[in-house]
PDB file of N, CA and C in Angstrom:
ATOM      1  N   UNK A   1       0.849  -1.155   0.000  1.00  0.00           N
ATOM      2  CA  UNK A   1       0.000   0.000   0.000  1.00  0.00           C
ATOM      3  C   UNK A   1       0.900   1.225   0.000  1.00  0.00           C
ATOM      4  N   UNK A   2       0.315   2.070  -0.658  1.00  0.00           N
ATOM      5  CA  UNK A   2       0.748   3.178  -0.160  1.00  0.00           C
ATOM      6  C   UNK A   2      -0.013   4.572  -0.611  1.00  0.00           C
ATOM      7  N   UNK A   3       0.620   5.495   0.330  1.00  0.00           N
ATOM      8  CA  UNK A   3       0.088   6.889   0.494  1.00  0.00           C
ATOM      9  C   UNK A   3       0.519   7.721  -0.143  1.00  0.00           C
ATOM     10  N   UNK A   4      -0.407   8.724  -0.899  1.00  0.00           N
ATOM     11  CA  UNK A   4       0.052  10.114  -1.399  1.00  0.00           C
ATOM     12  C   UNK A   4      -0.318  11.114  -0.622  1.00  0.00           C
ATOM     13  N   UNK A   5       0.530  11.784   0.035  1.00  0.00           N
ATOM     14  CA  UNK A   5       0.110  12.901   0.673  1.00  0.00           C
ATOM     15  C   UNK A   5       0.983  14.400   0.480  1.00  0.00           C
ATOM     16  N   UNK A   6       0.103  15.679   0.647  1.00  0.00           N
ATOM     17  CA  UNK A   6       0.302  17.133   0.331  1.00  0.00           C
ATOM     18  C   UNK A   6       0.244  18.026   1.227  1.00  0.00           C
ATOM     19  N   UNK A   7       0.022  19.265   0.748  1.00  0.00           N
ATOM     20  CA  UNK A   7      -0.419  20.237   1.806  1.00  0.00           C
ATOM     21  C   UNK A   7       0.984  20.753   2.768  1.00  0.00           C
ATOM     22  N   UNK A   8       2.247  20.670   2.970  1.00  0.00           N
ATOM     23  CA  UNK A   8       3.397  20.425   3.675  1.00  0.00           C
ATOM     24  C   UNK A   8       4.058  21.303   2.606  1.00  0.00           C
ATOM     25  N   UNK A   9       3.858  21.963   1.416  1.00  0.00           N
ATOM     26  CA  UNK A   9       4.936  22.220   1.079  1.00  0.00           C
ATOM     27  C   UNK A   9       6.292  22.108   0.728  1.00  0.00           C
ATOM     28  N   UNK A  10       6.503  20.829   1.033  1.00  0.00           N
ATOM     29  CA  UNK A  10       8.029  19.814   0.434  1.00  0.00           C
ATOM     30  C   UNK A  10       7.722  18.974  -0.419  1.00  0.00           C
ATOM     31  N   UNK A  11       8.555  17.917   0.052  1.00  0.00           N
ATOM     32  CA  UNK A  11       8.370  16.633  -0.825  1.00  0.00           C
ATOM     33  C   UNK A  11       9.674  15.644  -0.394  1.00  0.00           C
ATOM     34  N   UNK A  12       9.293  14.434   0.047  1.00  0.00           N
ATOM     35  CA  UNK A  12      10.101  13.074   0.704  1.00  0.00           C
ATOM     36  C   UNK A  12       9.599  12.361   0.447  1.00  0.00           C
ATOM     37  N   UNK A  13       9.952  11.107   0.988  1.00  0.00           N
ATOM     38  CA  UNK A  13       8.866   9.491   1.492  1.00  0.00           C
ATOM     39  C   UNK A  13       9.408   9.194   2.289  1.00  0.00           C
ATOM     40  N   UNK A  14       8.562   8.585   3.154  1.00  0.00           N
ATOM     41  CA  UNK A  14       8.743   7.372   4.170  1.00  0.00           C
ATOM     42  C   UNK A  14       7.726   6.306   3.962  1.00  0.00           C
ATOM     43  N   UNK A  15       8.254   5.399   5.286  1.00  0.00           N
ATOM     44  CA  UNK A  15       7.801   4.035   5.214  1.00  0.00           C
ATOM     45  C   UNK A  15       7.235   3.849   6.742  1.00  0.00           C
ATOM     46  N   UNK A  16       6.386   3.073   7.098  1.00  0.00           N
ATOM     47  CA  UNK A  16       5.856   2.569   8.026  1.00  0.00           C
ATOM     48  C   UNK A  16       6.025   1.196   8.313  1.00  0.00           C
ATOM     49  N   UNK A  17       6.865   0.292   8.933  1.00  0.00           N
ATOM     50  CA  UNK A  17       7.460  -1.403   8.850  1.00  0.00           C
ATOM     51  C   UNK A  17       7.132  -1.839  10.057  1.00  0.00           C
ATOM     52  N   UNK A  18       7.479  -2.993   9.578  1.00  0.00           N
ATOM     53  CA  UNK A  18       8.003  -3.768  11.349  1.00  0.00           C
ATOM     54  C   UNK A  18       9.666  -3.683  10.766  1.00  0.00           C
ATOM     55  N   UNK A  19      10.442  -3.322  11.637  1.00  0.00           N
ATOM     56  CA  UNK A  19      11.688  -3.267  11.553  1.00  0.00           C
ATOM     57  C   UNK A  19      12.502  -4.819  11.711  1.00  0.00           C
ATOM     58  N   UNK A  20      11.857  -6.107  12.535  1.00  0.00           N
ATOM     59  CA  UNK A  20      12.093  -7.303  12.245  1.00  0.00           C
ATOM     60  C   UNK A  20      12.298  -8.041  11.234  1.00  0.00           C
ATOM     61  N   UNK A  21      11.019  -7.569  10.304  1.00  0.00           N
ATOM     62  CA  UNK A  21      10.733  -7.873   8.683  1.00  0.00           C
ATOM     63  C   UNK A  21      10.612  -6.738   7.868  1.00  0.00           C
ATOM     64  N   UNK A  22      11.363  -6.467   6.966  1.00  0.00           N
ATOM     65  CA  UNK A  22      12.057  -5.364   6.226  1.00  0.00           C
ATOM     66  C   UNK A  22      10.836  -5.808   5.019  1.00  0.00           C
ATOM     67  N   UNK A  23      10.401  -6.801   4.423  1.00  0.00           N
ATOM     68  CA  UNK A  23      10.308  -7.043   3.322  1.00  0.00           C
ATOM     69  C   UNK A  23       8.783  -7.486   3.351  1.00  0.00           C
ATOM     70  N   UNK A  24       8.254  -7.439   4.444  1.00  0.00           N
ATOM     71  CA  UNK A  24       7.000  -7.999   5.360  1.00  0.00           C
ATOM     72  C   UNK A  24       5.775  -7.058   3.807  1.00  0.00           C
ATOM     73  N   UNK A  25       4.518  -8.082   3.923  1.00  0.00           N
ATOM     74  CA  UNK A  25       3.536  -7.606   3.201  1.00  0.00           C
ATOM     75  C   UNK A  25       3.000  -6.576   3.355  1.00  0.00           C
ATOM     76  N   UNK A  26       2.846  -6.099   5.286  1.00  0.00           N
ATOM     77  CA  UNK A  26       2.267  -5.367   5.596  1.00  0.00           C
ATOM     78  C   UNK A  26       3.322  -3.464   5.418  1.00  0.00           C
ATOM     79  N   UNK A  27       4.147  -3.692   5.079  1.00  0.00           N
ATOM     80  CA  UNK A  27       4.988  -2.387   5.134  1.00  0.00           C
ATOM     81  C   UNK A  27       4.242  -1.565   4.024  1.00  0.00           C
ATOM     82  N   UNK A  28       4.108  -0.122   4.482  1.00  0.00           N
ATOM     83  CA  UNK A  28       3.347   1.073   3.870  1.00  0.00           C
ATOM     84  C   UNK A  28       4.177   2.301   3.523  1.00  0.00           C
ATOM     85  N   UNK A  29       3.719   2.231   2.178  1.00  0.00           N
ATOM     86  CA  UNK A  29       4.821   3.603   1.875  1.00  0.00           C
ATOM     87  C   UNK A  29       4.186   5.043   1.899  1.00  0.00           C
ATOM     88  N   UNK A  30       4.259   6.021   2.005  1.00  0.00           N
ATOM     89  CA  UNK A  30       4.182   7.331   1.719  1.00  0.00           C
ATOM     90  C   UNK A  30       5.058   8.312   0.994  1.00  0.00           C
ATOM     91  N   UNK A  31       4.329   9.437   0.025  1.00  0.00           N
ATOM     92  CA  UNK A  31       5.377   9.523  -1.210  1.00  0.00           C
ATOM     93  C   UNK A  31       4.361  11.182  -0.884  1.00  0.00           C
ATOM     94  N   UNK A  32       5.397  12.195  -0.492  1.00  0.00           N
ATOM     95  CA  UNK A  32       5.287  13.055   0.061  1.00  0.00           C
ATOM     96  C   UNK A  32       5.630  14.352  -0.696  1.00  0.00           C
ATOM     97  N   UNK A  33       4.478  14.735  -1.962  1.00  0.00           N
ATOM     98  CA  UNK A  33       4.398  16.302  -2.555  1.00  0.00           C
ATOM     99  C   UNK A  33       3.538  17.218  -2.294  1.00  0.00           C
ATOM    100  N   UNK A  34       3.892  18.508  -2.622  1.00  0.00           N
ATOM    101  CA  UNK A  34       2.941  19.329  -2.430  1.00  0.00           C
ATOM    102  C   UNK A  34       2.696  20.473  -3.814  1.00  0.00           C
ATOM    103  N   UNK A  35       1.990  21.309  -3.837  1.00  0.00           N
ATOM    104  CA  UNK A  35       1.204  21.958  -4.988  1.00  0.00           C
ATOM    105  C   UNK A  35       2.671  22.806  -5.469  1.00  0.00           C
ATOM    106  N   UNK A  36       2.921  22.363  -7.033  1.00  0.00           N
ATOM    107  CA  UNK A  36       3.712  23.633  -7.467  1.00  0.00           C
ATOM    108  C   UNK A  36       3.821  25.172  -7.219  1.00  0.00           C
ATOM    109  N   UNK A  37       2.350  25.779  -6.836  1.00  0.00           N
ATOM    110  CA  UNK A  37       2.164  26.854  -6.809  1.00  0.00           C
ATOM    111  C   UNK A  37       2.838  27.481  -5.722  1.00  0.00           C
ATOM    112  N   UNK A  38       2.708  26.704  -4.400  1.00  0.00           N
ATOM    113  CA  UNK A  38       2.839  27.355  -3.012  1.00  0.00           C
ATOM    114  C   UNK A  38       4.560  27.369  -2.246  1.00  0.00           C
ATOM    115  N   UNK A  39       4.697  28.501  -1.757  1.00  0.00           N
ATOM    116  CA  UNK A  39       5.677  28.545  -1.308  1.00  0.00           C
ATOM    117  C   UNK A  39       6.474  28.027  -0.512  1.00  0.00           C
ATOM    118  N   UNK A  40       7.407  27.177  -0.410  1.00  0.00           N
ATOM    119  CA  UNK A  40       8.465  26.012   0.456  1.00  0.00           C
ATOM    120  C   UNK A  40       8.424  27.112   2.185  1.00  0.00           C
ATOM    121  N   UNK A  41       8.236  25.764   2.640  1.00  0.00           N
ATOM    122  CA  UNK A  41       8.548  26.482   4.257  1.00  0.00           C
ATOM    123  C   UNK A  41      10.099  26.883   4.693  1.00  0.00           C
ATOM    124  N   UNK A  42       9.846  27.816   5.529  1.00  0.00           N
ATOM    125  CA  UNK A  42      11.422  28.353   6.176  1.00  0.00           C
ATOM    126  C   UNK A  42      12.168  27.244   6.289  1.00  0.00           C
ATOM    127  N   UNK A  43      13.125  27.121   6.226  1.00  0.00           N
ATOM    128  CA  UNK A  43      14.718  25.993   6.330  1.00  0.00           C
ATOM    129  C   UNK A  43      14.407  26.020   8.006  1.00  0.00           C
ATOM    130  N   UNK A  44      14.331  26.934   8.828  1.00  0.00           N
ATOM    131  CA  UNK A  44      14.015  25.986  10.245  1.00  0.00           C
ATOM    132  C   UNK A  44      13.255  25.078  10.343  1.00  0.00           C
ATOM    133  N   UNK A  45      11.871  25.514   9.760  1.00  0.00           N
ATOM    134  CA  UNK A  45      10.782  24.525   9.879  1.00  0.00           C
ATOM    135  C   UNK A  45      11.542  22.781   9.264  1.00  0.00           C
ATOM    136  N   UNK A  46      11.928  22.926   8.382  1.00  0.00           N
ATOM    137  CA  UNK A  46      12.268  21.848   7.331  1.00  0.00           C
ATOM    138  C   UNK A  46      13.465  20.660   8.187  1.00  0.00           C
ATOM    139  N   UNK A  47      14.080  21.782   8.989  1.00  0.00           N
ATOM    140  CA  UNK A  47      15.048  21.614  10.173  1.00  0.00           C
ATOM    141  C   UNK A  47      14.338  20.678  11.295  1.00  0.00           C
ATOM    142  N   UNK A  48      13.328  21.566  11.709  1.00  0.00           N
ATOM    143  CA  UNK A  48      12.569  20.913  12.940  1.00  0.00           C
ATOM    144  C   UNK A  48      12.056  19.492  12.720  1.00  0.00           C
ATOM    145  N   UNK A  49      11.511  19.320  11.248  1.00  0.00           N
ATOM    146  CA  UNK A  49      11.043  18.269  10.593  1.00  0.00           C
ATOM    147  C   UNK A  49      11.790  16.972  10.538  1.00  0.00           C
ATOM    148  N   UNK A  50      13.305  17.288  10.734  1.00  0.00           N
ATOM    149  CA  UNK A  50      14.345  16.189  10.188  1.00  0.00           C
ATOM    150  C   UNK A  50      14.671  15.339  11.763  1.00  0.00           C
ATOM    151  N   UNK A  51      13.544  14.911  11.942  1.00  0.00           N
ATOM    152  CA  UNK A  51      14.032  14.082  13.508  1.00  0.00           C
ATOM    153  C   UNK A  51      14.681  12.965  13.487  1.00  0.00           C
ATOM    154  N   UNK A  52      15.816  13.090  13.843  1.00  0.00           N
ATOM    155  CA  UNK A  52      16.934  11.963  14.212  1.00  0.00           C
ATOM    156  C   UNK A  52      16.505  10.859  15.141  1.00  0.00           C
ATOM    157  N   UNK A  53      14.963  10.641  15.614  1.00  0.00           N
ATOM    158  CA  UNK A  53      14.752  10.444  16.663  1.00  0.00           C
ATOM    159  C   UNK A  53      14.111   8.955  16.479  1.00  0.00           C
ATOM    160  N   UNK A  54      14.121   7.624  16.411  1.00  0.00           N
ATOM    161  CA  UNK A  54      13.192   7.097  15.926  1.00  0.00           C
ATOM    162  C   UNK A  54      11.877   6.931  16.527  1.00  0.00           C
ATOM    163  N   UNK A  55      10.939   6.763  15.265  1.00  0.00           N
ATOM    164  CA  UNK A  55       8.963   6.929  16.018  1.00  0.00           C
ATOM    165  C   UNK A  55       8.966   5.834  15.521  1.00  0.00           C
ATOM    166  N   UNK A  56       8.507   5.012  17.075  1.00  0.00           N
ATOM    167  CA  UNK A  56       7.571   3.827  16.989  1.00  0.00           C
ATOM    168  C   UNK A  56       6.084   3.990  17.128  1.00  0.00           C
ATOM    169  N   UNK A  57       5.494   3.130  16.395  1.00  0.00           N
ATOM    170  CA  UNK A  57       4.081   3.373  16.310  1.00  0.00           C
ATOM    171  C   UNK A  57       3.509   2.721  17.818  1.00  0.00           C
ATOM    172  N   UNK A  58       2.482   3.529  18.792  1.00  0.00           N
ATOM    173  CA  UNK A  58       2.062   2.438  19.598  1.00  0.00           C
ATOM    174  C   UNK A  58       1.415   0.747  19.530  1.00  0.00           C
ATOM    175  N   UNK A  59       1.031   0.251  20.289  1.00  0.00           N
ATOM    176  CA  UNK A  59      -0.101  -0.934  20.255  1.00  0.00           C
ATOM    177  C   UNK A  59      -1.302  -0.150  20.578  1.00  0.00           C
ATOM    178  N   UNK A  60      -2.873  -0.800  19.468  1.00  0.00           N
ATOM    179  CA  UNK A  60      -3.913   0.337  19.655  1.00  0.00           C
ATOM    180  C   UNK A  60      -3.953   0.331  21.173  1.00  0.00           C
ATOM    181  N   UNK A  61      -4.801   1.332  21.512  1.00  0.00           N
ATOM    182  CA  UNK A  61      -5.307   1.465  22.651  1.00  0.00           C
ATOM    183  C   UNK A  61      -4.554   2.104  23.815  1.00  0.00           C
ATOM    184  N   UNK A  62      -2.769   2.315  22.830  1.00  0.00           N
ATOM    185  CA  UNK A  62      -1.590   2.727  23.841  1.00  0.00           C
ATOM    186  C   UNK A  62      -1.001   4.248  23.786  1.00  0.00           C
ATOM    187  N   UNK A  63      -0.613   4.464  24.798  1.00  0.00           N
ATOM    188  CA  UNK A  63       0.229   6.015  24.484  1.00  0.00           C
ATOM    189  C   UNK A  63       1.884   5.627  23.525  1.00  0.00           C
ATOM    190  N   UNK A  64       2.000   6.826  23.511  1.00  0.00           N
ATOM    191  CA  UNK A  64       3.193   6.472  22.668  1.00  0.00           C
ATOM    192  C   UNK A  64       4.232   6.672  24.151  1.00  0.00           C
ATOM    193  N   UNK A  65       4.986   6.041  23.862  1.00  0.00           N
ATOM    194  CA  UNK A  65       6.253   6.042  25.097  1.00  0.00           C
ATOM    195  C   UNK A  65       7.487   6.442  24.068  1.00  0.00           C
ATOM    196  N   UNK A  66       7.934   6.073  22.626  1.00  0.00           N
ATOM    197  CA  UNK A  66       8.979   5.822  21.785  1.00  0.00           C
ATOM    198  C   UNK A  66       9.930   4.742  21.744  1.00  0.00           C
ATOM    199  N   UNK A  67       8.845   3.749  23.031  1.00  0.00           N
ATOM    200  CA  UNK A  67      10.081   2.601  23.213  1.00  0.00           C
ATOM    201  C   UNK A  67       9.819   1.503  21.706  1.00  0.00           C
ATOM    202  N   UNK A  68      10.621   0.423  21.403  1.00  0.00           N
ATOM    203  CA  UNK A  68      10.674  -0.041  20.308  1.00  0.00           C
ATOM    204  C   UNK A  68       9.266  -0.943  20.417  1.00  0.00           C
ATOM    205  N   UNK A  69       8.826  -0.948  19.134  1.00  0.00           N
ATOM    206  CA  UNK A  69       7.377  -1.800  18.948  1.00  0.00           C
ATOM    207  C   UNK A  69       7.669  -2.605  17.857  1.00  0.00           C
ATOM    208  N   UNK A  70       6.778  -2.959  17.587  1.00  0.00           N
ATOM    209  CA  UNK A  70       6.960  -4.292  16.091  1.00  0.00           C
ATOM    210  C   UNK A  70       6.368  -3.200  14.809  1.00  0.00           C
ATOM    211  N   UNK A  71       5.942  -1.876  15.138  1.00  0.00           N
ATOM    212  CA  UNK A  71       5.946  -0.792  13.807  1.00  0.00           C
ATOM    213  C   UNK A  71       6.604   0.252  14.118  1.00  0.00           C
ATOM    214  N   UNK A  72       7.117   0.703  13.189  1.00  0.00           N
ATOM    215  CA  UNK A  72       8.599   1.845  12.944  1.00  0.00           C
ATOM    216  C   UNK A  72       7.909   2.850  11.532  1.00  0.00           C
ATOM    217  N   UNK A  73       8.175   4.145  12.079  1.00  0.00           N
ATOM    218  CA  UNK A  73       8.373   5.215  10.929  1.00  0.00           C
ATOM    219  C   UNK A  73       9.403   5.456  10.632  1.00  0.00           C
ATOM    220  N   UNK A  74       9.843   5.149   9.499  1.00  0.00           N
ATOM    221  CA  UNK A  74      10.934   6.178   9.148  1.00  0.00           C
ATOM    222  C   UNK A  74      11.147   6.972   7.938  1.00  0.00           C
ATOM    223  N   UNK A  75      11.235   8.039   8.032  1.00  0.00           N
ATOM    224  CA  UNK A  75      11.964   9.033   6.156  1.00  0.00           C
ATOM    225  C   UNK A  75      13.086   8.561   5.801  1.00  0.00           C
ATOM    226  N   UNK A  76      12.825   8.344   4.311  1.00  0.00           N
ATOM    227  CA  UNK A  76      14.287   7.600   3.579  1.00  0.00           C
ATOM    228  C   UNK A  76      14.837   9.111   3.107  1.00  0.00           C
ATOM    229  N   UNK A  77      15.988   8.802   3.094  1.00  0.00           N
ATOM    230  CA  UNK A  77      17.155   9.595   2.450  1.00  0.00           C
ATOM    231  C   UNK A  77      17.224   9.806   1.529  1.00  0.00           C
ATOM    232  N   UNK A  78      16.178  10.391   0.713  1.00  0.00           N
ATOM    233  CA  UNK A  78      16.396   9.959  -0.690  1.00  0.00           C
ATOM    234  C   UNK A  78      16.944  11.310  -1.709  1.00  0.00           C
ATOM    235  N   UNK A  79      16.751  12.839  -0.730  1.00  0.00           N
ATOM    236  CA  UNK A  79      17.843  13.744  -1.433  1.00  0.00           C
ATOM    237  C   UNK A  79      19.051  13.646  -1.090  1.00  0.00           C
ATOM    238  N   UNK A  80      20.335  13.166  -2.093  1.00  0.00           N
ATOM    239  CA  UNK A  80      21.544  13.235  -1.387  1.00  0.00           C
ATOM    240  C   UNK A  80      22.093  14.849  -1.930  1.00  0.00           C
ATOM    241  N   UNK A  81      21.793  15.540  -3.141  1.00  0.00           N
ATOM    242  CA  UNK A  81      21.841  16.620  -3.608  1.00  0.00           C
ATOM    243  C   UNK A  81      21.324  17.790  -3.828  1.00  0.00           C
ATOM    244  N   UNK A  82      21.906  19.014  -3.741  1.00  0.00           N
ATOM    245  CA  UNK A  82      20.798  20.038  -4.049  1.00  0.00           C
ATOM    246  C   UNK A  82      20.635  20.283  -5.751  1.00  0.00           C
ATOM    247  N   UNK A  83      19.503  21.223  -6.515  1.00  0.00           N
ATOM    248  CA  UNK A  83      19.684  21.481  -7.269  1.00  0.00           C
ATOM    249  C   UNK A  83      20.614  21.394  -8.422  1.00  0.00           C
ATOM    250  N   UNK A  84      21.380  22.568  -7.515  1.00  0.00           N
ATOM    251  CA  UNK A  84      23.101  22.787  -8.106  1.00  0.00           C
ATOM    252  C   UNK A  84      24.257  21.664  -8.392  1.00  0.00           C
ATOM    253  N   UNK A  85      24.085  20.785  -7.373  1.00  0.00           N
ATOM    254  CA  UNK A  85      24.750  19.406  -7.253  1.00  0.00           C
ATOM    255  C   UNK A  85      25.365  19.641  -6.372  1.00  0.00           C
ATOM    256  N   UNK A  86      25.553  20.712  -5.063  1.00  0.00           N
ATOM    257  CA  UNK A  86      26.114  20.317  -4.194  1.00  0.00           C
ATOM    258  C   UNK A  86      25.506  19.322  -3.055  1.00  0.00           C
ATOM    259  N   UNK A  87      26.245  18.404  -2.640  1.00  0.00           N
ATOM    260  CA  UNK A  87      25.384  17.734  -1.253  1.00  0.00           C
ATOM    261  C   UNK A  87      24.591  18.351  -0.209  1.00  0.00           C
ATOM    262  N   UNK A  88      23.767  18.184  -0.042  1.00  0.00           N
ATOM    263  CA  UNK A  88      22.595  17.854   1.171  1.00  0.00           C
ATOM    264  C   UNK A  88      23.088  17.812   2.509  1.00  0.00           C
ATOM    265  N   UNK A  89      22.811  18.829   3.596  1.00  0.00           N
ATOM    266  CA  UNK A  89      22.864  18.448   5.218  1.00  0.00           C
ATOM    267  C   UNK A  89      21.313  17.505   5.504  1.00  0.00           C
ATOM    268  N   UNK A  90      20.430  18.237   4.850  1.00  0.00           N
ATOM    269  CA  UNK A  90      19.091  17.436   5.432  1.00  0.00           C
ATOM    270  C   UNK A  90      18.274  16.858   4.159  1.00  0.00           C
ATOM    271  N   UNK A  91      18.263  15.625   4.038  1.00  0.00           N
ATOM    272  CA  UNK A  91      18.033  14.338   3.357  1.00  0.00           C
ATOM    273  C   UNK A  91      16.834  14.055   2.787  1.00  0.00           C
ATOM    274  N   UNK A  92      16.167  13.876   4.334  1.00  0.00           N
ATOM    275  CA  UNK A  92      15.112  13.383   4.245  1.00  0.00           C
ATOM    276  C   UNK A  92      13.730  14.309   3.352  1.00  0.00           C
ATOM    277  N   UNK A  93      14.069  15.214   3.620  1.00  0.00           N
ATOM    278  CA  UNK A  93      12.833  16.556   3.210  1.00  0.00           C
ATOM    279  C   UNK A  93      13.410  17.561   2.551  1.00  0.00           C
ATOM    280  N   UNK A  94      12.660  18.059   1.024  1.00  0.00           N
ATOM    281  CA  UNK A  94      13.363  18.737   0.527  1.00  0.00           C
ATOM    282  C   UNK A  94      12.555  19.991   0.425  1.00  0.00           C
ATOM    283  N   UNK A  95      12.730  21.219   0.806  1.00  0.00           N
ATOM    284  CA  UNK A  95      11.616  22.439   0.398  1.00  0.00           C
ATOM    285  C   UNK A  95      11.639  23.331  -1.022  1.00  0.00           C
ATOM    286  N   UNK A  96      11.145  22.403  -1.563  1.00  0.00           N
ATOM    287  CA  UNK A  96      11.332  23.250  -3.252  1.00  0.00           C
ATOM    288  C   UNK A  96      10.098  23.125  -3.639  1.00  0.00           C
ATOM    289  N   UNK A  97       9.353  23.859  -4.882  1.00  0.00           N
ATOM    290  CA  UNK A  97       8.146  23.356  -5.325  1.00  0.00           C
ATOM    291  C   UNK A  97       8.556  21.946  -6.303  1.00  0.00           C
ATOM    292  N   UNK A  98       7.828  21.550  -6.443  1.00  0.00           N
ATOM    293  CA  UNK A  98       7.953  20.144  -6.761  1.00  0.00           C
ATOM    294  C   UNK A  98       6.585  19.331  -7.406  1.00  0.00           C
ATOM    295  N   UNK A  99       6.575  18.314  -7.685  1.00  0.00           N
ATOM    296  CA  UNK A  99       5.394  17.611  -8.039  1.00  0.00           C
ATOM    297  C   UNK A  99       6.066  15.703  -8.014  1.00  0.00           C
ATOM    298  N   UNK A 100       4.831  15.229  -8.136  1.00  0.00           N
ATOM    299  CA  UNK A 100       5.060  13.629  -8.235  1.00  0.00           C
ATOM    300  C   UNK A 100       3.963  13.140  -9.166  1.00  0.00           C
ATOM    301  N   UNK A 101       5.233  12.315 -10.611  1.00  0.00           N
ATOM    302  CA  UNK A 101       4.190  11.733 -11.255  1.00  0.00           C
ATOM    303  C   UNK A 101       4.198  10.163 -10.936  1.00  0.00           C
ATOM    304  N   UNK A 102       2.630   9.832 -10.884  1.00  0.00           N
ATOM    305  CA  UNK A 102       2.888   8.179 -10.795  1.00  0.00           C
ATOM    306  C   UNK A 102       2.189   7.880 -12.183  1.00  0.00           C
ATOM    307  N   UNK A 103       3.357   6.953 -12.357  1.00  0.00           N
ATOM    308  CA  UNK A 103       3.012   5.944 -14.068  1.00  0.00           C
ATOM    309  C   UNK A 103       2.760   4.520 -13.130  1.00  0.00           C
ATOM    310  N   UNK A 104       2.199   3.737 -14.374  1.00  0.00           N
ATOM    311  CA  UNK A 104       2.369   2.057 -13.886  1.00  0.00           C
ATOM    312  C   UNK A 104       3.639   1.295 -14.398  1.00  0.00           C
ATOM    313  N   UNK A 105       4.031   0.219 -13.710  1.00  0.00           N
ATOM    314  CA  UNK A 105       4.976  -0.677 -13.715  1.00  0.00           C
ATOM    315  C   UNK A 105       4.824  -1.334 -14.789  1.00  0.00           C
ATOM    316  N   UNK A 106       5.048  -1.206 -16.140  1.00  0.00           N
ATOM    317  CA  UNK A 106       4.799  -2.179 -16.957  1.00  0.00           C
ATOM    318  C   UNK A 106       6.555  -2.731 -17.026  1.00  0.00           C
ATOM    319  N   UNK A 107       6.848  -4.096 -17.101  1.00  0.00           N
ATOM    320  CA  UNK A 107       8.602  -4.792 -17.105  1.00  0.00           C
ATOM    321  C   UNK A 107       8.515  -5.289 -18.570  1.00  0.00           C
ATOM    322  N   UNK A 108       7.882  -5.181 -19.278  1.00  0.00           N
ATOM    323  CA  UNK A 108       7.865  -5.526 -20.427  1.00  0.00           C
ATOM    324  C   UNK A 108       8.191  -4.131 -21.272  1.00  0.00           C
ATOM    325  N   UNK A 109       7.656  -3.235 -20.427  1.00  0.00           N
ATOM    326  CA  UNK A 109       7.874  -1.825 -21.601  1.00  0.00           C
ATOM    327  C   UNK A 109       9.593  -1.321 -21.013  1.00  0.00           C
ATOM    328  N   UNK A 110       9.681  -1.865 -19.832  1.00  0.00           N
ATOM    329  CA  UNK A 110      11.119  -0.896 -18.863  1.00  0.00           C
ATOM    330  C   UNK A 110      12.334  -2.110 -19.921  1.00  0.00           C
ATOM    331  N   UNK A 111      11.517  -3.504 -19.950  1.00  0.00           N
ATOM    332  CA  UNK A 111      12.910  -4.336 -20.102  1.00  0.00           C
ATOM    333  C   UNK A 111      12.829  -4.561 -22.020  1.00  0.00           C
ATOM    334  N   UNK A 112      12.076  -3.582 -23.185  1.00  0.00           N
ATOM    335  CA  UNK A 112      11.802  -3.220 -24.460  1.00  0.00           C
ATOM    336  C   UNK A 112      11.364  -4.246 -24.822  1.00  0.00           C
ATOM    337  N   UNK A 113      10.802  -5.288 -24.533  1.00  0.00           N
ATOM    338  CA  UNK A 113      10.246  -6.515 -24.878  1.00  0.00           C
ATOM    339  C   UNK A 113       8.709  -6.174 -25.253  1.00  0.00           C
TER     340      UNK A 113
END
């Protein structure tokens, strides 16, 4: 499964797992743009955003404590560059306008067959 979500003004992904099973059925992705039009948030905000911290999801019915659970959030790394091509301090979240297109998986059209 996974999520498209907006409104944030950036653009990242993360994942939602059990950190036991990396490859597990149940792991959920999120793929994180927002409207070309609108203006990227302040570099603090984008700052505040980049938590080093890991979030475990509770068990229903539980508070969150942050101690380890069998579900994990995490943002992938997936800007290593800026624009320009210099490297990236913060990875995970990028504040530019931006967009996300989704096509389908065809392996017959990727592998020219």
């Amino acid at each position: 499964m996974t999520f498209l979500s907006g409104a944030v003004d950036c653009c990242g992904a993360g994942l939602v797992h059990d950190p036991a099973k990396p490859s597990d059925h149940k792991t959920m992705y999120q793929i994180i743009s927002a409207s070309v039009v609108n203006t990227p948030p302040p570099p603090y905000i984008l700052k505040l955003l980049h938590n080093h911290k890991p979030l475990y999801v509770p068990a229903n019915g539980h508070r969150s404590t942050h101690q380890p659970s069998d579900t994990k959030e995490d943002m992938m790394e997936i800007f290593q560059a800026e624009a320009d091509g210099r490297p990236r301090e913060m990875k995970k979240l990028m504040g530019r306008r931006n967009y996300v297109a989704v096509v389908a998986y065809d392996p017959e059209v990727v592998q020219g067959t």
